[in-house]
PDB file of N, CA and C in Angstrom:
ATOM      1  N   UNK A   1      34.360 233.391 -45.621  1.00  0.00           N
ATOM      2  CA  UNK A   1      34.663 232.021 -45.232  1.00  0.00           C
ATOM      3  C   UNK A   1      35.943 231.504 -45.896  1.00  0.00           C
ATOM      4  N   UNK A   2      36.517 232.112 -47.106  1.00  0.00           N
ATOM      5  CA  UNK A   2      37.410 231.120 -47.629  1.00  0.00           C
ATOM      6  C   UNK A   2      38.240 231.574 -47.297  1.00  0.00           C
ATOM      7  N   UNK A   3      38.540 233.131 -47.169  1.00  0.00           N
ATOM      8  CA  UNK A   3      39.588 233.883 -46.691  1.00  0.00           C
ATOM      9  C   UNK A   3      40.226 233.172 -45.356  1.00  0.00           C
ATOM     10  N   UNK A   4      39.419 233.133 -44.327  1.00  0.00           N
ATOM     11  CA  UNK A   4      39.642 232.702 -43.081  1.00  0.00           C
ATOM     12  C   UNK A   4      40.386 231.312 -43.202  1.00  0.00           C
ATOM     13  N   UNK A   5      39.536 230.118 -44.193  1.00  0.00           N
ATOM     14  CA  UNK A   5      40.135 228.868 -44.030  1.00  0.00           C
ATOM     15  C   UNK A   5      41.705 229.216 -44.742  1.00  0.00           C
ATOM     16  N   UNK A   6      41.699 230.031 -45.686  1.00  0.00           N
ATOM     17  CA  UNK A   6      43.290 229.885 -46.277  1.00  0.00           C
ATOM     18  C   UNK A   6      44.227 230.969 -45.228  1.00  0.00           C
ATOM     19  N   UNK A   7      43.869 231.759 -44.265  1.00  0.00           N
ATOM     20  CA  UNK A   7      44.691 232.098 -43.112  1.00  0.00           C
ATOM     21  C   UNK A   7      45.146 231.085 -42.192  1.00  0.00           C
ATOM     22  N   UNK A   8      44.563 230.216 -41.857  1.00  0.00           N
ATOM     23  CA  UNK A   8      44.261 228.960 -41.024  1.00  0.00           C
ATOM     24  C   UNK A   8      44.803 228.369 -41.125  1.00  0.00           C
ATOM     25  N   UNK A   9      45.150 227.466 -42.481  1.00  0.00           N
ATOM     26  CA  UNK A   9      45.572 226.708 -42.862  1.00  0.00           C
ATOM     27  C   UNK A   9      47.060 226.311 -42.432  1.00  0.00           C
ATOM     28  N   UNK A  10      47.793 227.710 -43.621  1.00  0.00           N
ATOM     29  CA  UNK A  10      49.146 227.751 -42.976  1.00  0.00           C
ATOM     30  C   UNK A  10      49.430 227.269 -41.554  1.00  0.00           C
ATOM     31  N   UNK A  11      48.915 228.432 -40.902  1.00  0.00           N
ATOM     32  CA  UNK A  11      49.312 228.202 -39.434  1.00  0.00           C
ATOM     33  C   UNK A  11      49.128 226.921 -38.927  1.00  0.00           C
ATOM     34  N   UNK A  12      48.208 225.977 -39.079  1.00  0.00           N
ATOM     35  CA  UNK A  12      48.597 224.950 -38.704  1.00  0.00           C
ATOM     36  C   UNK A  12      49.750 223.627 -38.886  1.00  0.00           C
ATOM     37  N   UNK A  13      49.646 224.412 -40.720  1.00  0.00           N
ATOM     38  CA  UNK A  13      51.083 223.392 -40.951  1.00  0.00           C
ATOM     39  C   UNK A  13      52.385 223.420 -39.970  1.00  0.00           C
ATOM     40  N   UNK A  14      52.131 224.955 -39.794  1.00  0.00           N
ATOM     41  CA  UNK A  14      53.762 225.573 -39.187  1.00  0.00           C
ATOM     42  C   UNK A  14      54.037 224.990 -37.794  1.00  0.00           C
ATOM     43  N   UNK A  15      52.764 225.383 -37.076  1.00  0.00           N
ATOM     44  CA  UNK A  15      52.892 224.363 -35.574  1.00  0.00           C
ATOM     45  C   UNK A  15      52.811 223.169 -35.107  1.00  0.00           C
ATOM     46  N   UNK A  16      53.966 222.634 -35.371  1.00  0.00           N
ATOM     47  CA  UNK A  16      54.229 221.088 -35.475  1.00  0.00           C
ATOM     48  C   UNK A  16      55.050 221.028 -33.665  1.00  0.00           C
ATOM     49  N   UNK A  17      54.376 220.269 -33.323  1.00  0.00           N
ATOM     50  CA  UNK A  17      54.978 219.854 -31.215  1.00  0.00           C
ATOM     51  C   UNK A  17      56.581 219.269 -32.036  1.00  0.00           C
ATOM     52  N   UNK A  18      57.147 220.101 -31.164  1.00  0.00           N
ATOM     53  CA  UNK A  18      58.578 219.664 -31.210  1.00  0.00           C
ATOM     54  C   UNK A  18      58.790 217.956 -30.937  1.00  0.00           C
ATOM     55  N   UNK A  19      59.816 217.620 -31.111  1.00  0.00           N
ATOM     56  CA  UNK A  19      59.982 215.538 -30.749  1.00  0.00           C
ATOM     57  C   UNK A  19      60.644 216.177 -29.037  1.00  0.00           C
ATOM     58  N   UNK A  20      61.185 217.302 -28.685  1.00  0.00           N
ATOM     59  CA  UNK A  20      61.204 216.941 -27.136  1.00  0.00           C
ATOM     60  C   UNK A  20      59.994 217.294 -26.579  1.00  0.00           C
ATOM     61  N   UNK A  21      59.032 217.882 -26.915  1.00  0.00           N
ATOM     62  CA  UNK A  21      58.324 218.679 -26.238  1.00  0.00           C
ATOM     63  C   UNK A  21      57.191 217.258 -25.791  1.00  0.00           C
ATOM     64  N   UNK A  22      56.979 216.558 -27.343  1.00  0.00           N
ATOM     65  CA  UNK A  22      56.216 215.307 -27.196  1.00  0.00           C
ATOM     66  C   UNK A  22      56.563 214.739 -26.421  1.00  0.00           C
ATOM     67  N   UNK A  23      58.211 214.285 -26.134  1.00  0.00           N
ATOM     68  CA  UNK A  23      58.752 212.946 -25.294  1.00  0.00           C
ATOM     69  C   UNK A  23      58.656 213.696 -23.906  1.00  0.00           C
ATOM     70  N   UNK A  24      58.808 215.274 -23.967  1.00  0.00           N
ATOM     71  CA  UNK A  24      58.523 215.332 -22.285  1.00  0.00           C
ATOM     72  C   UNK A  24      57.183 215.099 -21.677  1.00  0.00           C
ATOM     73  N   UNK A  25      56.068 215.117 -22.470  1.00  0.00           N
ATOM     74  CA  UNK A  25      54.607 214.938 -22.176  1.00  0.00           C
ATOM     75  C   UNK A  25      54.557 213.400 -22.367  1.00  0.00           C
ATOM     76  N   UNK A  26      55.073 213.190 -22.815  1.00  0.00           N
ATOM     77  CA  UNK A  26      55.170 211.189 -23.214  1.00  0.00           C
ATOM     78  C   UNK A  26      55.563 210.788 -21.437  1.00  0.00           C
ATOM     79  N   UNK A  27      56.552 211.114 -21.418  1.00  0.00           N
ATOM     80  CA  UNK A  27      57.552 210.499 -20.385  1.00  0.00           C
ATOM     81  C   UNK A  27      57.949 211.208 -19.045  1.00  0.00           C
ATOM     82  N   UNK A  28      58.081 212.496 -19.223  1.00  0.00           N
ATOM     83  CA  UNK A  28      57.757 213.385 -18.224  1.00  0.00           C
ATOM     84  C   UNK A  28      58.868 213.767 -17.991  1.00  0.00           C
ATOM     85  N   UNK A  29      59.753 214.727 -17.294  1.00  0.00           N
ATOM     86  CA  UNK A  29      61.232 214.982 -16.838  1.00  0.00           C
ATOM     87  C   UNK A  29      61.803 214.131 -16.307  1.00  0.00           C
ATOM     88  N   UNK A  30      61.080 213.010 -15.360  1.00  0.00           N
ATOM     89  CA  UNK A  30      62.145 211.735 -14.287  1.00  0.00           C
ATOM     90  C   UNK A  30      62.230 210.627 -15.526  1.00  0.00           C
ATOM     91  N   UNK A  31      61.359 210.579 -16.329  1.00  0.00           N
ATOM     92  CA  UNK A  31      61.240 209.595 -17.578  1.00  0.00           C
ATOM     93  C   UNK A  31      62.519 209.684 -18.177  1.00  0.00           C
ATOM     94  N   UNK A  32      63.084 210.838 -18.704  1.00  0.00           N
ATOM     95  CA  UNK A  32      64.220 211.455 -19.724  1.00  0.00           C
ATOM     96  C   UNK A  32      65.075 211.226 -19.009  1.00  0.00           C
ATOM     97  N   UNK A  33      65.281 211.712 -17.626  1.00  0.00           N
ATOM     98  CA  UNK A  33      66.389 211.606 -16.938  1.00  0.00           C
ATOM     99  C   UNK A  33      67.211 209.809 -17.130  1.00  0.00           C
ATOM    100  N   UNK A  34      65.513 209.108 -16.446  1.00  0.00           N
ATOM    101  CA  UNK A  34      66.052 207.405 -15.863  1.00  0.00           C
ATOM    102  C   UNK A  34      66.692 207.261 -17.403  1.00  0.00           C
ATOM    103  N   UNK A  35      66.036 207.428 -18.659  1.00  0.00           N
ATOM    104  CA  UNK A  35      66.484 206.867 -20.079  1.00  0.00           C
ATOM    105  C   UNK A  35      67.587 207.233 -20.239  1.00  0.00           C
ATOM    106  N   UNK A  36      68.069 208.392 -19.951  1.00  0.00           N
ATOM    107  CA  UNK A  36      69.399 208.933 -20.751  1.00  0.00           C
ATOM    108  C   UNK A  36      70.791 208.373 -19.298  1.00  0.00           C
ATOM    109  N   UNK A  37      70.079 208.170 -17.965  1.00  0.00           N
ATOM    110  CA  UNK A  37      71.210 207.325 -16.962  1.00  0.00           C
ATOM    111  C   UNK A  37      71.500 205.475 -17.684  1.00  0.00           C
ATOM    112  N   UNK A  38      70.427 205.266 -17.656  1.00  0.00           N
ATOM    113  CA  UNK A  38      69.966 204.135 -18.303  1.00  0.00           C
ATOM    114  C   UNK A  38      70.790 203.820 -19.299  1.00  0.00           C
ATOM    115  N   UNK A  39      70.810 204.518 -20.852  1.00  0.00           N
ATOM    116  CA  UNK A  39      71.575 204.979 -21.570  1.00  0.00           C
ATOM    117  C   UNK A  39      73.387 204.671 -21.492  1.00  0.00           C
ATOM    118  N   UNK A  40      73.468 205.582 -20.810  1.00  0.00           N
ATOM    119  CA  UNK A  40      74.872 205.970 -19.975  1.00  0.00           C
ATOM    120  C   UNK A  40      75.217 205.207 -19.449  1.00  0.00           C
ATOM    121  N   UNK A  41      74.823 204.269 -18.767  1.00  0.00           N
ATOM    122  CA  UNK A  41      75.020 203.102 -17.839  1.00  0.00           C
ATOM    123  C   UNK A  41      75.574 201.685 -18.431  1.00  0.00           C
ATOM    124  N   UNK A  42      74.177 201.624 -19.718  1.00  0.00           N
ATOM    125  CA  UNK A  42      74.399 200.396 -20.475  1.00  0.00           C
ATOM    126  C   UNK A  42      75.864 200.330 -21.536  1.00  0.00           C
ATOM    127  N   UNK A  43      76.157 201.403 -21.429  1.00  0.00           N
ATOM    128  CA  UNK A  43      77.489 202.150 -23.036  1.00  0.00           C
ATOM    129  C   UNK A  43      78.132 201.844 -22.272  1.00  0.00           C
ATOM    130  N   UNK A  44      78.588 202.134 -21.183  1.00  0.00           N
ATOM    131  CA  UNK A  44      79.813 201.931 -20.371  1.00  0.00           C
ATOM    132  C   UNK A  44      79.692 200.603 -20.156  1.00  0.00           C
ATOM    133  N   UNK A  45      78.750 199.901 -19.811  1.00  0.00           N
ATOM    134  CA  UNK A  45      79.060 198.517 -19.624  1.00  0.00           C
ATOM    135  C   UNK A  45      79.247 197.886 -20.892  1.00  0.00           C
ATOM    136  N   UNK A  46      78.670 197.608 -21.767  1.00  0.00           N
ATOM    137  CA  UNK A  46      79.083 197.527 -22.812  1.00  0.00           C
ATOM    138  C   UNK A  46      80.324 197.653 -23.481  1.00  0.00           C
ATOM    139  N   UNK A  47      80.807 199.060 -23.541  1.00  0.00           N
ATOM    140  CA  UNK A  47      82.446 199.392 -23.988  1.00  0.00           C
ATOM    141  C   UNK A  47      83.042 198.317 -23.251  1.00  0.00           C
ATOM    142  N   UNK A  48      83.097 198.296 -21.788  1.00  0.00           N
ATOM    143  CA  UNK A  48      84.039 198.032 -20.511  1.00  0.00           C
ATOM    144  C   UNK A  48      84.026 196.638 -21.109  1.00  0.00           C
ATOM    145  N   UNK A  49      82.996 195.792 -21.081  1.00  0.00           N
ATOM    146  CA  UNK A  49      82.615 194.308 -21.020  1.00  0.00           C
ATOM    147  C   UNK A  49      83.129 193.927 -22.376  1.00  0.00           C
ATOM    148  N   UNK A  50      82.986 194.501 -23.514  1.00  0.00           N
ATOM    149  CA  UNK A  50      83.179 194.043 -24.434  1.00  0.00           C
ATOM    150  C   UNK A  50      84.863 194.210 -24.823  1.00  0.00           C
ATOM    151  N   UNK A  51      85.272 194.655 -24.527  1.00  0.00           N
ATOM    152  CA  UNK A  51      86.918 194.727 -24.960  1.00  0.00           C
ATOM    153  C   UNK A  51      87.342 193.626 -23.852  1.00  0.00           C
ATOM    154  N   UNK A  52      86.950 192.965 -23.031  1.00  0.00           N
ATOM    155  CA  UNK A  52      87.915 191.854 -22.374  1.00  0.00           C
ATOM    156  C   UNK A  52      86.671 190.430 -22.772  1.00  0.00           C
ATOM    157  N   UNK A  53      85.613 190.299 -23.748  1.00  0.00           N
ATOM    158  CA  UNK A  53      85.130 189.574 -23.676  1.00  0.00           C
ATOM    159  C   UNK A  53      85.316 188.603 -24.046  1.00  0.00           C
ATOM    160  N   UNK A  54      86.158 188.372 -25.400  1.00  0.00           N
ATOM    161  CA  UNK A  54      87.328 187.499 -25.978  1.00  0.00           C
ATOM    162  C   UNK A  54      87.945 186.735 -25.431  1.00  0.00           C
ATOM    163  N   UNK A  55      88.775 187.495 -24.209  1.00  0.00           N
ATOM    164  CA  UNK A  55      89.753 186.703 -23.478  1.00  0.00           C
ATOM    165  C   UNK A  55      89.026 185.699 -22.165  1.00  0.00           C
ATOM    166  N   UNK A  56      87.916 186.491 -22.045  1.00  0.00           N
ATOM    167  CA  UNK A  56      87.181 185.965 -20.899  1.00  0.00           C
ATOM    168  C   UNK A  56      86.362 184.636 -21.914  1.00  0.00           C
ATOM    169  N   UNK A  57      85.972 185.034 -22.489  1.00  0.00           N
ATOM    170  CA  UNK A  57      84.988 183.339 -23.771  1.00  0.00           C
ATOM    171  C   UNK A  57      86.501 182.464 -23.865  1.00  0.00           C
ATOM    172  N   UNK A  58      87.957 182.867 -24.397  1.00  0.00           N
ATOM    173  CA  UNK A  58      88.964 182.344 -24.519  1.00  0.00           C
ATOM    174  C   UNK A  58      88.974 181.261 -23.361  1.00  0.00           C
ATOM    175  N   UNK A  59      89.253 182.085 -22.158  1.00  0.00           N
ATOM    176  CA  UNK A  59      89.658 181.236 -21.013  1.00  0.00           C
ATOM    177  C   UNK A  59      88.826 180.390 -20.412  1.00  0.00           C
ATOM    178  N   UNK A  60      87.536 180.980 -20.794  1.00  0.00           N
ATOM    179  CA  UNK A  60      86.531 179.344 -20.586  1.00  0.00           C
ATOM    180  C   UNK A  60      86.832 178.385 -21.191  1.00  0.00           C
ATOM    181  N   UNK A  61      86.971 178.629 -22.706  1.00  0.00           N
ATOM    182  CA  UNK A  61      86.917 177.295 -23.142  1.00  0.00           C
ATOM    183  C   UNK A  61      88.435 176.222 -23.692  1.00  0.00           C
ATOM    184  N   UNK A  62      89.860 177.342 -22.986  1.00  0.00           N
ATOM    185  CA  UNK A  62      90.542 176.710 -22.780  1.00  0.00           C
ATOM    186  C   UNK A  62      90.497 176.015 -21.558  1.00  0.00           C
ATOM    187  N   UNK A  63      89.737 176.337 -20.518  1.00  0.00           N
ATOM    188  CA  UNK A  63      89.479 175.873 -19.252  1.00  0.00           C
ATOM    189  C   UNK A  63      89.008 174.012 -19.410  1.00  0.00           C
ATOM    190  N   UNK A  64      87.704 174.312 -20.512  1.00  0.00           N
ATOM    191  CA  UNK A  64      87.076 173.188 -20.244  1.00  0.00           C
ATOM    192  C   UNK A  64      87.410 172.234 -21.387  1.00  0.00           C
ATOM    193  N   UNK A  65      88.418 172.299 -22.422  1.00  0.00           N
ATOM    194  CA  UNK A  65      89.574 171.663 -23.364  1.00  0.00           C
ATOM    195  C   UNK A  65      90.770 171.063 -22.501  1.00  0.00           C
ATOM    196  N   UNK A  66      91.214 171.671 -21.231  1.00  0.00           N
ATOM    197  CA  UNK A  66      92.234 171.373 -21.047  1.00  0.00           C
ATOM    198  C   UNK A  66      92.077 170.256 -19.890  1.00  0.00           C
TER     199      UNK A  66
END
């Protein structure tokens, strides 16, 4: 009996579910996909939007000063 539990043991430490293997059973393959378009989608808008956002807040509120 003890032999067996200290063979055992190890091996379970060692087999740990990978973090993709979980998120593909979490979320599934169309899950990963929509997140990482999703992802991709929001960065670009973001980058894009944010480098003219200044001038665009600017010109409002010289708009409504002037």
């Amino acid at each position: 009996m003890e032999n067996n539990k200290t063979i055992n043991e190890p091996a379970a430490e060692e087999k740990k579910p990978s973090k993709w293997k979980s998120l593909v059973k979490k979320f599934g393959i169309g899950g990963i996909i929509f997140f990482t378009v999703k992802g991709i989608i929001s960065s670009t808008l973001i980058y894009f939007l944010g480098k003219n956002a200044w001038s665009v807040i600017a010109g409002y509120f010289t708009g409504i000063f002037d």
